[in-house]
Protein backbone atom coordinates (compact mmCIF):
# COMPACT_ATOMS: atom_id res chain seq x y z
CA UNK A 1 13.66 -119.88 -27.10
CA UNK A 2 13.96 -121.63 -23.85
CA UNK A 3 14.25 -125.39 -22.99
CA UNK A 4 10.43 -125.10 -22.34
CA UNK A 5 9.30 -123.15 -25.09
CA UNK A 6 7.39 -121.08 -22.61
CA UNK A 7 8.99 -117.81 -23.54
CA UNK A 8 5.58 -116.52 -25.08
CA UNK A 9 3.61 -116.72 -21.92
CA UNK A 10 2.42 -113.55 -20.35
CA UNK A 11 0.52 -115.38 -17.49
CA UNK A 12 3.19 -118.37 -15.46
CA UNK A 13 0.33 -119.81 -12.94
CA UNK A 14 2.93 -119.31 -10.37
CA UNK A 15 0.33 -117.02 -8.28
CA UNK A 16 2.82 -114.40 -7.94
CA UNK A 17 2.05 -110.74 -9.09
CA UNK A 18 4.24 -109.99 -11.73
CA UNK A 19 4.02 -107.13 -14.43
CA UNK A 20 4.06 -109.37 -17.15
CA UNK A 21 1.25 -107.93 -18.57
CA UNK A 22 3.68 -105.17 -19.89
CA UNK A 23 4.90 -107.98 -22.21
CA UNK A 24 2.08 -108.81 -23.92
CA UNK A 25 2.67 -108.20 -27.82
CA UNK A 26 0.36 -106.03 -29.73
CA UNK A 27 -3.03 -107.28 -30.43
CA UNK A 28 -3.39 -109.42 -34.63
CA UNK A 29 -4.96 -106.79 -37.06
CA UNK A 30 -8.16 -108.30 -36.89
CA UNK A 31 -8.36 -107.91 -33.22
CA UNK A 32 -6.85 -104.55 -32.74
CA UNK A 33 -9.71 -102.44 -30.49
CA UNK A 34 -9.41 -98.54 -29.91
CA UNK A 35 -6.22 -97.01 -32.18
CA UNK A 36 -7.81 -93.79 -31.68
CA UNK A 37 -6.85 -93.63 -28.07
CA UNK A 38 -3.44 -93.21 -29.03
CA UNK A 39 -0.53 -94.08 -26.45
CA UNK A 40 -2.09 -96.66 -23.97
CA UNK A 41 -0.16 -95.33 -21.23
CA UNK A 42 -2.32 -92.31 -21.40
CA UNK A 43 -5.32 -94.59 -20.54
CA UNK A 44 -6.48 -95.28 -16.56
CA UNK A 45 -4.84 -98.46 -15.26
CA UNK A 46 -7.06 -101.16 -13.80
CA UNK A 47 -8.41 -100.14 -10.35
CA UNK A 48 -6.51 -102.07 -7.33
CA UNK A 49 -7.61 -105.51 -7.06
CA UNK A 50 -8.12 -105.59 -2.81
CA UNK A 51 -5.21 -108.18 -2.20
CA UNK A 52 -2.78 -108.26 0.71
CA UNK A 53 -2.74 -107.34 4.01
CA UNK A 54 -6.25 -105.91 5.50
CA UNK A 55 -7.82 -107.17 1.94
CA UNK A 56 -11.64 -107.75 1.96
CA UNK A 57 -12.51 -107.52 -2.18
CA UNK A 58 -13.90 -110.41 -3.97
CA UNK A 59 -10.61 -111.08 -5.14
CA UNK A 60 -9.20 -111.48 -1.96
CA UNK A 61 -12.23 -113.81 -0.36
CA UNK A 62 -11.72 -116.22 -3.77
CA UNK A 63 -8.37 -116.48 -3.43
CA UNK A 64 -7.10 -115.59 0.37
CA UNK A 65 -4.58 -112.92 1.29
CA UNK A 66 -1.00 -113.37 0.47
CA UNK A 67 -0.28 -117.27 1.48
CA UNK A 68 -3.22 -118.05 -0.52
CA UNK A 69 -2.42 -116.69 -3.86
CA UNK A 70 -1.19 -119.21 -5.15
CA UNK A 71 -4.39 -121.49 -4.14
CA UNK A 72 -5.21 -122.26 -8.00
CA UNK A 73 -2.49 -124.74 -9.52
CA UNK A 74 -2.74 -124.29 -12.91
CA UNK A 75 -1.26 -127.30 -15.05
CA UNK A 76 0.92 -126.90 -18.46
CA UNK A 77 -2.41 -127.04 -20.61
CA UNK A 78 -4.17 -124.89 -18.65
CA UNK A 79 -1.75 -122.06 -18.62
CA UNK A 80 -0.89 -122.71 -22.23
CA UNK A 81 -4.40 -121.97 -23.32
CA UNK A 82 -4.83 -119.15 -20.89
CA UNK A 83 -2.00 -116.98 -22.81
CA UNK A 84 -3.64 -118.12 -25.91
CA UNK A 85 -6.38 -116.21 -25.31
CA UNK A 86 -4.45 -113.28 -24.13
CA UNK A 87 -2.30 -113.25 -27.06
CA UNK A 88 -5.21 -113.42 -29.80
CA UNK A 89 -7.57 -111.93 -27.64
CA UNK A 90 -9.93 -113.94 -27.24
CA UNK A 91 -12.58 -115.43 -24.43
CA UNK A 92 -11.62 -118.27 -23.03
CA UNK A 93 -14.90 -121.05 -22.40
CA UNK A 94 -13.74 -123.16 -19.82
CA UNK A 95 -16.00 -126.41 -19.41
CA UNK A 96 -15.81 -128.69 -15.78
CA UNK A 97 -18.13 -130.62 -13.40
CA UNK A 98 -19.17 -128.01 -10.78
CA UNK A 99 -16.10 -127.20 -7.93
CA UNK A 100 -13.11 -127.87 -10.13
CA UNK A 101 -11.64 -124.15 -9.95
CA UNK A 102 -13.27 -122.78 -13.24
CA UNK A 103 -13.83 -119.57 -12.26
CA UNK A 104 -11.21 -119.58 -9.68
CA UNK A 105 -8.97 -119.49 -12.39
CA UNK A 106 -10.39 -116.02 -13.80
CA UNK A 107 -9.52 -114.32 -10.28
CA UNK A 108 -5.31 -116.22 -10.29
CA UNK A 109 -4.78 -114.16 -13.58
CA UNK A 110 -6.32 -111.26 -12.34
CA UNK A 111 -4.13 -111.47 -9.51
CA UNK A 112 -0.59 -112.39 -10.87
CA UNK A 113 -1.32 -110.29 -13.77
CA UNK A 114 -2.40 -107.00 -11.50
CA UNK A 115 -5.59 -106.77 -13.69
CA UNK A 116 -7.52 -105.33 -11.22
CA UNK A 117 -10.75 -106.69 -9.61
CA UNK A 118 -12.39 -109.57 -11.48
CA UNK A 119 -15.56 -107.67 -13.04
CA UNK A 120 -18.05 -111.23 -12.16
CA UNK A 121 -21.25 -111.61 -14.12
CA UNK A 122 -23.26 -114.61 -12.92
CA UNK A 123 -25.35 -115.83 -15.68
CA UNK A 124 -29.36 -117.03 -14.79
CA UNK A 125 -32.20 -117.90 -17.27
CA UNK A 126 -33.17 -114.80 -17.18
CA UNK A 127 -30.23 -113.25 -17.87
CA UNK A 128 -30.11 -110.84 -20.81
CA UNK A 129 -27.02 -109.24 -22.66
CA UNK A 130 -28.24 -106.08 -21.56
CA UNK A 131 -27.90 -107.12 -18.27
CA UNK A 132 -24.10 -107.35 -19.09
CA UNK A 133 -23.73 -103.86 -20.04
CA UNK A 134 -26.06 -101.49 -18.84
CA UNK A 135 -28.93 -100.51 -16.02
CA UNK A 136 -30.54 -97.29 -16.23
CA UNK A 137 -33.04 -96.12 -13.83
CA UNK A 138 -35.04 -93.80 -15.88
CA UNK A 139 -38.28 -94.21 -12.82
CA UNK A 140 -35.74 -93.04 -10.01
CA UNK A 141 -34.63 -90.41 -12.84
CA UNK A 142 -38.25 -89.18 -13.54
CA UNK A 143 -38.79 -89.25 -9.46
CA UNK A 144 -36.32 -86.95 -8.88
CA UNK A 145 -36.99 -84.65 -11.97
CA UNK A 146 -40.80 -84.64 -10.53
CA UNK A 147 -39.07 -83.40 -7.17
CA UNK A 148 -37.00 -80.77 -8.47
CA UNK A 149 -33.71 -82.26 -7.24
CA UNK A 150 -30.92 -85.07 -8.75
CA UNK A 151 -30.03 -87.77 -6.79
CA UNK A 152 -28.65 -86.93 -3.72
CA UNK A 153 -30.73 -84.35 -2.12
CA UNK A 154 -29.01 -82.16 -5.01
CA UNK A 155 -31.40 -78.99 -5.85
CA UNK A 156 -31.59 -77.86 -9.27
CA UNK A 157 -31.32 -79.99 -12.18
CA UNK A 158 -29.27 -80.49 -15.47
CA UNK A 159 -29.46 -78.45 -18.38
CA UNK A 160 -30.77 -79.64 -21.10
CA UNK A 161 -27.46 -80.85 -22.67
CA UNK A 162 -27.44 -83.10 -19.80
CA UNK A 163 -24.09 -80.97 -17.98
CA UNK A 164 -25.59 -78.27 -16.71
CA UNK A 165 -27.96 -76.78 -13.39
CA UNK A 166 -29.97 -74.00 -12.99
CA UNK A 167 -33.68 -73.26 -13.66
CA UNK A 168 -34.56 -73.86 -17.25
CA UNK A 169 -33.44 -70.90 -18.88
CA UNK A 170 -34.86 -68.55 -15.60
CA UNK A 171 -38.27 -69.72 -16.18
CA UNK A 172 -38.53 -71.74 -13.04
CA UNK A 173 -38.75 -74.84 -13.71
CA UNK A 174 -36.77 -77.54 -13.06
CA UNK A 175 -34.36 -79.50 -15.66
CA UNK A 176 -34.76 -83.15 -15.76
CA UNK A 177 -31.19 -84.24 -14.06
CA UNK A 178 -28.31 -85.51 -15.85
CA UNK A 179 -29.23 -88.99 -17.14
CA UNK A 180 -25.71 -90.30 -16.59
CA UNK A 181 -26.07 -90.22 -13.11
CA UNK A 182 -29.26 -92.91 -13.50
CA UNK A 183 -26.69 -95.04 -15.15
CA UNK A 184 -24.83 -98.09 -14.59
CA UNK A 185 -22.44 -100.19 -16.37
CA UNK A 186 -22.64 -104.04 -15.91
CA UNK A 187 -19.75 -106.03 -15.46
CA UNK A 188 -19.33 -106.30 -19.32
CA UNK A 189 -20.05 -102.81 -20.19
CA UNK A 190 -17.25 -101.65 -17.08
CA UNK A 191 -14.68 -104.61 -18.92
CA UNK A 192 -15.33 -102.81 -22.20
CA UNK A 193 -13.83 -99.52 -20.76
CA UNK A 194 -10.90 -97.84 -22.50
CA UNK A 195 -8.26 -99.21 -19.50
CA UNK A 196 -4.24 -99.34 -20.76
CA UNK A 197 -4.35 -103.08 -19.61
CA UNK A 198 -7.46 -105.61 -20.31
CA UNK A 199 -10.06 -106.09 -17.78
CA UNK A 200 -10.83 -110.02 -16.85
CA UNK A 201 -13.96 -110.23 -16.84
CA UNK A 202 -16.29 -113.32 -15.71
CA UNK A 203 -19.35 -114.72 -17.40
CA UNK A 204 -19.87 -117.54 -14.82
CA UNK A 205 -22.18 -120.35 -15.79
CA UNK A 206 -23.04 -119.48 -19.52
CA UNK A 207 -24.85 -122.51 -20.16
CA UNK A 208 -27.45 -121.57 -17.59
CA UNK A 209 -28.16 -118.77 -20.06
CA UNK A 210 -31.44 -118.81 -22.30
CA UNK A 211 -30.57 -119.63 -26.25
CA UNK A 212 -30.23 -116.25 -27.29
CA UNK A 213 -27.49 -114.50 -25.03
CA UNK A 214 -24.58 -116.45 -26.36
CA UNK A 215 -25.28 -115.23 -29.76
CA UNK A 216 -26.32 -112.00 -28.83
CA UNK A 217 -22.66 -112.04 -27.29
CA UNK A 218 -21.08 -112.66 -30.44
CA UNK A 219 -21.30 -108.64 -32.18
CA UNK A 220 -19.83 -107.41 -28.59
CA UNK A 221 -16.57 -110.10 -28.49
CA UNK A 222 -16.25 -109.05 -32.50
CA UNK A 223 -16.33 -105.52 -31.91
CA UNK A 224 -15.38 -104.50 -29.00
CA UNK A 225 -18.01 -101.97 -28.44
CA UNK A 226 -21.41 -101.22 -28.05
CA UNK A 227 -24.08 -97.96 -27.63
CA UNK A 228 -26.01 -96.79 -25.08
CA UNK A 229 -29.32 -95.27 -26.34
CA UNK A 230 -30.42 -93.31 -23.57
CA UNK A 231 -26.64 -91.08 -24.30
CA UNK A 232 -26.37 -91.00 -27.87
CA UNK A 233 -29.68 -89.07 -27.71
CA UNK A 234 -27.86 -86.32 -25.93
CA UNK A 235 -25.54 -85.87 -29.07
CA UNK A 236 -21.73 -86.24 -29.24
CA UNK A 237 -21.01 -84.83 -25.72
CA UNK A 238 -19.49 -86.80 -22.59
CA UNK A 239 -21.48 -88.20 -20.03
CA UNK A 240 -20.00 -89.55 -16.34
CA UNK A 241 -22.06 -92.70 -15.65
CA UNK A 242 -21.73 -95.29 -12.82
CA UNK A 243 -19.09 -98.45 -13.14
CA UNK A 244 -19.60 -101.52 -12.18
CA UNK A 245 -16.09 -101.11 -10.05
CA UNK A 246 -18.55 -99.54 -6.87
CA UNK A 247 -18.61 -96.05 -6.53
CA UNK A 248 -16.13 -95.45 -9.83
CA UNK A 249 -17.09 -93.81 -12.49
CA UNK A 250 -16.34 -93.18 -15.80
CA UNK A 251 -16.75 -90.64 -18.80
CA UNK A 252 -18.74 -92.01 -21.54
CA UNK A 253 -18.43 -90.32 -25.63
CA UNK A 254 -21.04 -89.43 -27.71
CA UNK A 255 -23.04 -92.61 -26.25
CA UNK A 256 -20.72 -95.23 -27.15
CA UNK A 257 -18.44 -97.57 -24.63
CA UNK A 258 -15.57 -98.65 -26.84
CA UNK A 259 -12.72 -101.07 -25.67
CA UNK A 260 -9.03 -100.12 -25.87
CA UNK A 261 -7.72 -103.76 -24.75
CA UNK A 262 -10.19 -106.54 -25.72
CA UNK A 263 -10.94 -108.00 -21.74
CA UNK A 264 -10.05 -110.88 -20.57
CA UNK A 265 -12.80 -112.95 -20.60
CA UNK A 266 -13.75 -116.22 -19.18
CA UNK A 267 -17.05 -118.21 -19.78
CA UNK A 268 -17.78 -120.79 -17.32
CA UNK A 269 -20.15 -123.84 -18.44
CA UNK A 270 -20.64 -126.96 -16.36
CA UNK A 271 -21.45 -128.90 -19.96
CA UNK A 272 -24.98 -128.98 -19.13
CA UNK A 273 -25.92 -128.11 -23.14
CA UNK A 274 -24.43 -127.15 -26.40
CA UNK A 275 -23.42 -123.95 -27.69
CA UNK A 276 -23.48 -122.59 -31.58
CA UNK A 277 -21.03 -122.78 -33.93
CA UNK A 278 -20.46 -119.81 -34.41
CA UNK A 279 -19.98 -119.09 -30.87
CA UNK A 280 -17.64 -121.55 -29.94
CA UNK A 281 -15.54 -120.35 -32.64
CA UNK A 282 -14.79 -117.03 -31.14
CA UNK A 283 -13.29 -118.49 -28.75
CA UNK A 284 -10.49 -120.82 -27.06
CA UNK A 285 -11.78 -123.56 -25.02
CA UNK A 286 -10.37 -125.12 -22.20
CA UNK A 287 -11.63 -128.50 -20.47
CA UNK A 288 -10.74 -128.83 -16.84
CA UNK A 289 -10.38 -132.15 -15.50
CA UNK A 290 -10.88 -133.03 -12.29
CA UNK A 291 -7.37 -133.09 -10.23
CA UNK A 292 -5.62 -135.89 -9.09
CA UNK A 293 -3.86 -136.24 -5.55
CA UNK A 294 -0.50 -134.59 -6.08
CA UNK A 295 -2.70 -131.46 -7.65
CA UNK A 296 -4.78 -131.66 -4.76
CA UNK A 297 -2.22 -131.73 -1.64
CA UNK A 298 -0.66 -128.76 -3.49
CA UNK A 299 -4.08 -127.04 -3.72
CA UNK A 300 -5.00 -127.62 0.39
CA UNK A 301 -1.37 -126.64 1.16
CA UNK A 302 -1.76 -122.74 -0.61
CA UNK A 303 -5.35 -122.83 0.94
CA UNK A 304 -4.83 -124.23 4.84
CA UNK A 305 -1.19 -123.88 5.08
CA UNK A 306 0.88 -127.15 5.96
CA UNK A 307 -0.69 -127.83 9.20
CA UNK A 308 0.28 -129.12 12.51
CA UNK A 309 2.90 -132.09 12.85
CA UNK A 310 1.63 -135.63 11.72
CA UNK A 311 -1.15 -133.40 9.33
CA UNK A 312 0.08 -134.75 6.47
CA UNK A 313 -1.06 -138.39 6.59
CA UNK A 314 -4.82 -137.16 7.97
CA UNK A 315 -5.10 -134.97 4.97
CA UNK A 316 -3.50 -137.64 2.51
CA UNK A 317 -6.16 -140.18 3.74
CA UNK A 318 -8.45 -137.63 2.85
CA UNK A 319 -7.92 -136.95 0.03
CA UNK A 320 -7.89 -140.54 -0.94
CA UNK A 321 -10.94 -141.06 0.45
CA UNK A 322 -12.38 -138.33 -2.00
CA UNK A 323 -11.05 -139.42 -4.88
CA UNK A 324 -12.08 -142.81 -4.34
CA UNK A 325 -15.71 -141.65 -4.26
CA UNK A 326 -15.24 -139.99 -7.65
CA UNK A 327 -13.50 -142.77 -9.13
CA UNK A 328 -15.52 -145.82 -7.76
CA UNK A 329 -18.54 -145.14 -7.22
CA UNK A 330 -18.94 -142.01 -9.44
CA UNK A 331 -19.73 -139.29 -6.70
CA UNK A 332 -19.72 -135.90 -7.94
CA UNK A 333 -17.75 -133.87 -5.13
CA UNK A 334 -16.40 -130.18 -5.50
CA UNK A 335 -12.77 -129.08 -4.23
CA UNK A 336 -14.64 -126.86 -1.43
CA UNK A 337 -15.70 -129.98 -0.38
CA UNK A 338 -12.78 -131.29 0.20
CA UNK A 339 -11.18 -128.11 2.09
CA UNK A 340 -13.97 -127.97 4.07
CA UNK A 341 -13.84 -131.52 5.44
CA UNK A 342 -9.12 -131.21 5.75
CA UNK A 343 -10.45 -127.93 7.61
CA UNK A 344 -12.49 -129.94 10.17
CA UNK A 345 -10.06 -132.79 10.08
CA UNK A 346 -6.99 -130.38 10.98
CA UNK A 347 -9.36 -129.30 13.95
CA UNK A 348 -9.54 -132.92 15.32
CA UNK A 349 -12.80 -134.41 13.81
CA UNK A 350 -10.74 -137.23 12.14
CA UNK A 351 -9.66 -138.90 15.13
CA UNK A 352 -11.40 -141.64 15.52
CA UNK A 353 -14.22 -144.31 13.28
CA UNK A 354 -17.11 -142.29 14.15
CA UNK A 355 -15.53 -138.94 13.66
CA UNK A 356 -14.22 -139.96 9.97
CA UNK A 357 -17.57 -141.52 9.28
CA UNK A 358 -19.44 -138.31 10.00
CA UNK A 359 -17.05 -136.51 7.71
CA UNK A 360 -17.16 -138.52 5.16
CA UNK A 361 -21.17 -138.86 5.11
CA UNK A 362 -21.75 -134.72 5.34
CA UNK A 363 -18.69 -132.94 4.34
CA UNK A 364 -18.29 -135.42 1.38
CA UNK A 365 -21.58 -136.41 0.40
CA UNK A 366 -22.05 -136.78 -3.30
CA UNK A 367 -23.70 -133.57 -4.91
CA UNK A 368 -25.39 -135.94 -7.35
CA UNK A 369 -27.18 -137.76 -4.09
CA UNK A 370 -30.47 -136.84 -3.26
């Protein structure tokens, strides 16, 4: 045991790739997914997440290319309950006004953990949980069977087992085409994959969700699965379908998508309602507080570097300045915010009343001002 106590934690918030992943200790009985994959070294790793030199993924736009790695600083708590949730495999609902790095967070373990690209589902009213999981185009499917091609410009269609080409046995007429080729897996449905290392996965803004989807969530974080009518129909067979990870795809058994490692998955809410019991059981939770000015000078540092001599006291001023408008008079303000007016400043519009005072009334007006 070290001085710490920290010895159990797979994820450091240090923002530096690390295969500590490798470390993480076999899943509790009740949360064991996908023993009948065997070894998981036999399974496909994550895809690469797009960081480092010449990056252009999501992962690298959220969090910047090398220097900015490390843009998220994680306190004690927050990496605490983020290996929590890794070790009992779990989601993690993480609850913050707007712009405080909630979902940032979900793309710094992705990236020190090498999980791959964050797999991002942003929720709306409208949202659904099949949404999450699955498209399938069965009109653009019908279209092409109706043309006597798949997708394409391929002639000939499936056979009837949904593997196959040809011409229906030599009577002439075209096979409908392989319906896993009309089919997409959402952001959840890709996370639930059988991958040798978990997914992270992003449900941002939950609470914008109607009542249903969080506890239409519940039987896919409890089992780790789920079934895909339109392929189950075909019988016990595989089918290659369309991943949400672009133009990857994957192999799909006898109609069912069944984990291997339980993703890691991270709800977003900006506490804007209330969320069932039995949903907020299933999960760890994690409040994030807004940060205070050491956090924050660490935070512009990984994101703008340390700037040009005599920078420091422009940016500390600041960031002052925006914390006094939270604290004072209330003003709800958002971290971007605040880069986006040190960016400006670092560029020379802080260098004199008027320049400060233009600032300060558009880069750092309140979001709850109308």
């Amino acid at each position: 045991m070290t001085a710490n106590g920290d010895d159990w934690w797979v994820y450091r918030g240090t923002g530096t790739p690390h295969d500590g992943i490798d470390g993480l200790p076999e899943a509790p009985a009740w949360r064991a997914f996908g023993t009948e994959y065997g070894d998981p070294g036999e399974l496909p790793p994550p895809p690469a997440d797009g960081t480092g030199p010449g990056a252009d993924g999501a992962t690298a736009r959220r969090l910047g290319r090398d220097r900015q790695a490390v843009a998220y600083q994680a306190d004690r708590r927050e990496v605490q309950l983020v290996n929590l949730a890794l070790h009992l495999r779990r989601p993690l609902l993480i609850t913050g006004k707007p712009g405080v790095g909630k979902s940032t967070l979900a793309y710094a373990v992705a990236h020190e953990l090498r999980l791959g690209p964050v797999l991002r589902w942003p929720i709306t009213s409208r949202a659904t949980l099949r949404d999450g999981l699955y498209a399938y185009d069965a009109i653009g499917r019908l279209h092409d069977a109706g043309m006597g091609r798949g997708p394409a410009g391929s002639t000939g269609g499936a056979g009837t087992d949904g593997t196959g080409g040809g011409t229906g046995g030599g009577t002439g007429r075209e096979e409908p085409p392989p319906v896993g080729r009309y089919l997409r897996l959402g952001p959840l449905g890709t996370a639930l994959l059988p991958w040798r290392h978990p997914r992270v996965l992003l449900i941002d803004e939950i609470d914008k969700s109607d009542l249903d989807l969080p506890n239409d969530l519940l039987n896919v974080f409890e089992e780790g699965e789920f079934g895909i009518p339109e392929l189950a129909r075909l019988g016990p067979g595989d089918q290659e379908v369309m991943t949400a990870d672009g133009a990857r795809t994957a192999t799909v058994t006898g109609g069912t998508v069944r984990c291997a490692q339980f993703p890691f998955t991270v709800l977003t809410s900006n506490a804007e309602r209330e969320f069932p019991a039995a949903f907020l059981r299933r999960c760890v939770r994690l409040e994030i507080q807004p940060p205070d000015a050491d956090r924050l000078a660490a935070m512009v540092t990984a994101h703008l570097g340390p700037g040009a001599p005599g920078a420091a006291a422009e940016r500390a001023a600041v960031i002052a300045e925006f914390l006094r408008r939270q604290r004072e008079e209330g003003a709800e303000l958002a971290n971007d915010q605040l880069l986006n007016a040190l960016l400006m400043a670092d560029r020379g519009l802080w260098s004199g009343r008027q320049d400060r005072e233009f600032i300060e009334s558009v880069l750092l007006r309140p979001l709850n001002e109308s």
